[in-house]
Each structure stands twice: as C-alpha cells, then as structure tokens.
C-alpha atoms as a PDB file:
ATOM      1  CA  UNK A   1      15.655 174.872-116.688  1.00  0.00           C
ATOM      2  CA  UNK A   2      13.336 172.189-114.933  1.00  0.00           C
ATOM      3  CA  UNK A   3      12.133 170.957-118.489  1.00  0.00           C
ATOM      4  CA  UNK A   4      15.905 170.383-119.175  1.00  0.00           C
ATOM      5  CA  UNK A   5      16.497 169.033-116.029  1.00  0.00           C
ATOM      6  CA  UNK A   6      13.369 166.946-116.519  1.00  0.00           C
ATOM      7  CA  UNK A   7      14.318 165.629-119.705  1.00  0.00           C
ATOM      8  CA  UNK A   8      18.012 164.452-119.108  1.00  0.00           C
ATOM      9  CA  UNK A   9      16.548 162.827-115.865  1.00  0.00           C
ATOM     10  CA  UNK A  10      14.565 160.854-118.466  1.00  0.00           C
ATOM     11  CA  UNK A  11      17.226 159.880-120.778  1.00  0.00           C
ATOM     12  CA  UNK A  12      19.395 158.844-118.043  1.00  0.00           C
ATOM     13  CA  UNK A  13      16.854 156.154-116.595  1.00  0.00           C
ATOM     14  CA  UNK A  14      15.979 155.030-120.262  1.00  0.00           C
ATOM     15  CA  UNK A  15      20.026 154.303-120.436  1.00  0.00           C
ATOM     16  CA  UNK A  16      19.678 152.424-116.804  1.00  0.00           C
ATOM     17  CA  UNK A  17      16.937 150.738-117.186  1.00  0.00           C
ATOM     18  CA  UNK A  18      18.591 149.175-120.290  1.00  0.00           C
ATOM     19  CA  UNK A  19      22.198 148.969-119.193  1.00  0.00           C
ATOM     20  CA  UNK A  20      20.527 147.512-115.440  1.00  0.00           C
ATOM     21  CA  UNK A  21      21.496 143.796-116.531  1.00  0.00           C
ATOM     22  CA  UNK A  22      24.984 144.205-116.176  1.00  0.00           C
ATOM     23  CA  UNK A  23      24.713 145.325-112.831  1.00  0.00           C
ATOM     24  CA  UNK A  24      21.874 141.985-112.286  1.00  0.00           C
ATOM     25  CA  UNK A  25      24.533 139.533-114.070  1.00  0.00           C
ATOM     26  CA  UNK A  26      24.794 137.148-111.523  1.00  0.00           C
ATOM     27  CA  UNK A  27      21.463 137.103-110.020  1.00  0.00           C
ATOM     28  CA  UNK A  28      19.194 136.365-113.462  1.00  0.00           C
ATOM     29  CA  UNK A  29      18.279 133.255-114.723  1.00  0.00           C
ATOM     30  CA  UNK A  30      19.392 132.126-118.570  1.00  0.00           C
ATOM     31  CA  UNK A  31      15.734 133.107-119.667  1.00  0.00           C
ATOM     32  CA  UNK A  32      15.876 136.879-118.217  1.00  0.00           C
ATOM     33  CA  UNK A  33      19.426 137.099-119.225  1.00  0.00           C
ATOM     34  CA  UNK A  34      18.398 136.298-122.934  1.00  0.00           C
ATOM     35  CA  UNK A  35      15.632 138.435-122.433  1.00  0.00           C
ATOM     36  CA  UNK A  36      17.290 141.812-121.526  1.00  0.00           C
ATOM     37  CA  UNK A  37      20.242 140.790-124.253  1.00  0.00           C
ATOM     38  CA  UNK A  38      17.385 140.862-126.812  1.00  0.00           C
ATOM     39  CA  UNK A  39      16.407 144.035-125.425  1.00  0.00           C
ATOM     40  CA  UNK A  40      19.527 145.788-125.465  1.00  0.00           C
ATOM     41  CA  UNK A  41      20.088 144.720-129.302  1.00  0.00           C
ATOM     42  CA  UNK A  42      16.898 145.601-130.557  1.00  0.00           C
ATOM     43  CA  UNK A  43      17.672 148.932-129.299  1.00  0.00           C
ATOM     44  CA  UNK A  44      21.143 149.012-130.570  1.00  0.00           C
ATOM     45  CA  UNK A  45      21.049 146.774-133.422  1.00  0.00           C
ATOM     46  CA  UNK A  46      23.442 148.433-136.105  1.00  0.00           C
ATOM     47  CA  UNK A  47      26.265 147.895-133.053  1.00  0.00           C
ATOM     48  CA  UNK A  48      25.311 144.263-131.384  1.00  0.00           C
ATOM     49  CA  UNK A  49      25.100 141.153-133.141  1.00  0.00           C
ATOM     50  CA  UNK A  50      22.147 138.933-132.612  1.00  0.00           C
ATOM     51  CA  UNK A  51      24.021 136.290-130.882  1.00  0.00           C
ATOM     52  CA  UNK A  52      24.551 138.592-128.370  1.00  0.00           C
ATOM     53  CA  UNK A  53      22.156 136.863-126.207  1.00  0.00           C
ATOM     54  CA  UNK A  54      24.161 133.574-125.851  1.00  0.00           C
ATOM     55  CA  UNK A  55      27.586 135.701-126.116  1.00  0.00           C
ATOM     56  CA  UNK A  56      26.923 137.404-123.088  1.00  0.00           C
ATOM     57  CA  UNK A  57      25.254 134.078-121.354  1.00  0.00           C
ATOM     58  CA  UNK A  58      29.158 132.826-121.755  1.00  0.00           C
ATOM     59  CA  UNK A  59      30.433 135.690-120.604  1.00  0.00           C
ATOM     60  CA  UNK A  60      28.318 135.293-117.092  1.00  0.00           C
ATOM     61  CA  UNK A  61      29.311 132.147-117.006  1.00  0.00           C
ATOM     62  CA  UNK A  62      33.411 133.166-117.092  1.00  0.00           C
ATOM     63  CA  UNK A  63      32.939 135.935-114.990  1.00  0.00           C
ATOM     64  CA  UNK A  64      31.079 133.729-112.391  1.00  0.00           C
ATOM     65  CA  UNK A  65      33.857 131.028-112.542  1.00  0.00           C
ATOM     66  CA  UNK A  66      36.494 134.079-112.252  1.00  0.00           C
ATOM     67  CA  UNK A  67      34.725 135.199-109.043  1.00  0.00           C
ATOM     68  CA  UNK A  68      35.139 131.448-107.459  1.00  0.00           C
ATOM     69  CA  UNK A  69      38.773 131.416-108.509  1.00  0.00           C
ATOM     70  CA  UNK A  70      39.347 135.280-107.360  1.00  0.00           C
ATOM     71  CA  UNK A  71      37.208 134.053-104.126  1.00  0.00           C
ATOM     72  CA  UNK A  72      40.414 131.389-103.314  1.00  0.00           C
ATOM     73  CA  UNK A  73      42.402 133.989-102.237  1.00  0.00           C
ATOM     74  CA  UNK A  74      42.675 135.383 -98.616  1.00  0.00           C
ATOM     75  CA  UNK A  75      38.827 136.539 -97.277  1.00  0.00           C
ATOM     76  CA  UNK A  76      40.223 139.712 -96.349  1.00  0.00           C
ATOM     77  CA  UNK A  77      42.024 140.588 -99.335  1.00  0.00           C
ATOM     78  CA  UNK A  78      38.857 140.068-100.988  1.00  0.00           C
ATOM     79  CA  UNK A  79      36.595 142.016 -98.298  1.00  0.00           C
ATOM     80  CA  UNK A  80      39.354 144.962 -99.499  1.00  0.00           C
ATOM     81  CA  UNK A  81      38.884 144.772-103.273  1.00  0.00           C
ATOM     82  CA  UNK A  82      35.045 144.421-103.130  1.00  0.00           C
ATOM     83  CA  UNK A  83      35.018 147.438-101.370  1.00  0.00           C
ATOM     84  CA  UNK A  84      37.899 149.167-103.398  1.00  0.00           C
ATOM     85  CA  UNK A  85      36.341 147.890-106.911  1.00  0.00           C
ATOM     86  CA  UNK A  86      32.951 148.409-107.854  1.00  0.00           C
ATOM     87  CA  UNK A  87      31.136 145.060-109.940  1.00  0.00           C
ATOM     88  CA  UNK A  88      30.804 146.981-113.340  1.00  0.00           C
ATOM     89  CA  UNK A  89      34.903 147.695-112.995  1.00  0.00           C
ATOM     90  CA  UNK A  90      35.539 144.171-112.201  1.00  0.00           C
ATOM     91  CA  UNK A  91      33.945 143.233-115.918  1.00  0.00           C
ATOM     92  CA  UNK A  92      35.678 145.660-117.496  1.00  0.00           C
ATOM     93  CA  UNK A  93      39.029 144.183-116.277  1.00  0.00           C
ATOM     94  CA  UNK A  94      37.768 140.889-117.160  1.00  0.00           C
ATOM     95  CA  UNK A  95      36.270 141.623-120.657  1.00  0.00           C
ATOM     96  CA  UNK A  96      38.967 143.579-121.634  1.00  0.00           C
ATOM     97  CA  UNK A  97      41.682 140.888-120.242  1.00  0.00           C
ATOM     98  CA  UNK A  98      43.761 139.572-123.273  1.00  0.00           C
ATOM     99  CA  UNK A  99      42.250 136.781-124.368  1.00  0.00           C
ATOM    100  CA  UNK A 100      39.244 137.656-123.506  1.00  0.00           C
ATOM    101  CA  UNK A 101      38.486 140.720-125.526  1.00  0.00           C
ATOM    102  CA  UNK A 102      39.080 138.860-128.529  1.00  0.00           C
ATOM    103  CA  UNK A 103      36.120 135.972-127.686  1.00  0.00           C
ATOM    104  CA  UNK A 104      33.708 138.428-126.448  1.00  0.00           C
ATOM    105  CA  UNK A 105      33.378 141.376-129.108  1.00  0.00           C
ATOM    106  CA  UNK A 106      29.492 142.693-128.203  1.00  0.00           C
ATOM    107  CA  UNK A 107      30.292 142.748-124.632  1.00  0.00           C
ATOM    108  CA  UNK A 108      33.132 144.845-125.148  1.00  0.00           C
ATOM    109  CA  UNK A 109      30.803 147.031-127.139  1.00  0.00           C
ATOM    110  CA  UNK A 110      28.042 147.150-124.409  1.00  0.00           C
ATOM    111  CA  UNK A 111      30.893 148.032-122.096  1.00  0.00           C
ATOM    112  CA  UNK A 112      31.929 150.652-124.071  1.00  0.00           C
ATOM    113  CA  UNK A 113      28.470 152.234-124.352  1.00  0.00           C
ATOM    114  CA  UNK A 114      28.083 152.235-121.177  1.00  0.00           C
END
C-alpha cells in the first residue's frame, strides 16, 4: 500500500510541476513563459503544436487585459468572485468563451489535460 501510495504521490507532482505555469501565468516573464510552454510540448508533443509557446504568450496577454476590464467593476463584487472563483476556473471561462476557443486551440487542450 505505501509503494502505491508512494508512487501516485509521484505522478501527481510530475503532472504539477508541469501544469504549475498556469497557475504562475501572470507573474512570469515572456522568457520563462516560453520556457515552461516548451516544456509542456516536449512532453506532450503528439497533442500541442510547437507554436504553443507564443499561443499561450497571447493568451496571457488577453487574460491579463480581461482581468483590468473585469477589475472596472465594483471592488467588492470583485473581492466576492476572487474568493468564489478560483484563477485556473477563471481561464477556463475565458478560453472556452466563444470566440475565444476558436483562436486559442493548444490552450484549450492544456486545459483539458489538466
């Protein structure tokens, strides 16, 4: 049982410790961004393109500029969705937004392996 225990406990921070820069979006710079991107599709290359890099560079930059816009609204209103809403639900809404979805196919498919 501990060796099983053991080993899942292994797999699951091998899946974090690749999946972490979603969670980091907003606080890495374009070089670390790239970085982890390249990361994250040499280990899943048959399902992310190579430009996923730069694809998901864009999409930091949308969901940063969404953020600002959603930040307009009444400082309460936000206080009560930030703590209602965790960060990796709020890109799912966005990534999956119509529109969206269509213009940023290998985040959508880092979202869903997630």
């Amino acid at each position: 049982m501990y060796f099983a225990i053991t080993k899942c406990l292994a797999a699951y921070s091998g899946v974090c410790k690749s999946f972490r820069l979603l969670h980091e979006l907003r606080s890495l710079s374009s070089d670390q961004l790239h970085m982890a991107a390249s990361n994250l599709s040499a280990t899943y290359h048959s399902d992310l393109e190579p430009n996923f890099g730069d694809e998901l560079a864009q999409f930091t930059e949308l969901e940063r500029c969404s953020s600002r816009i959603n930040s307009l609204d009444d400082e309460s209103n936000e206080q009560d969705q930030e703590a209602k809403y965790s960060f990796e639900l709020k890109l799912y809404q966005l990534a999956f937004a119509p529109g969206v979805c269509e213009s940023f196919l290998n985040v959508n498919v880092v979202l869903y392996l997630l």
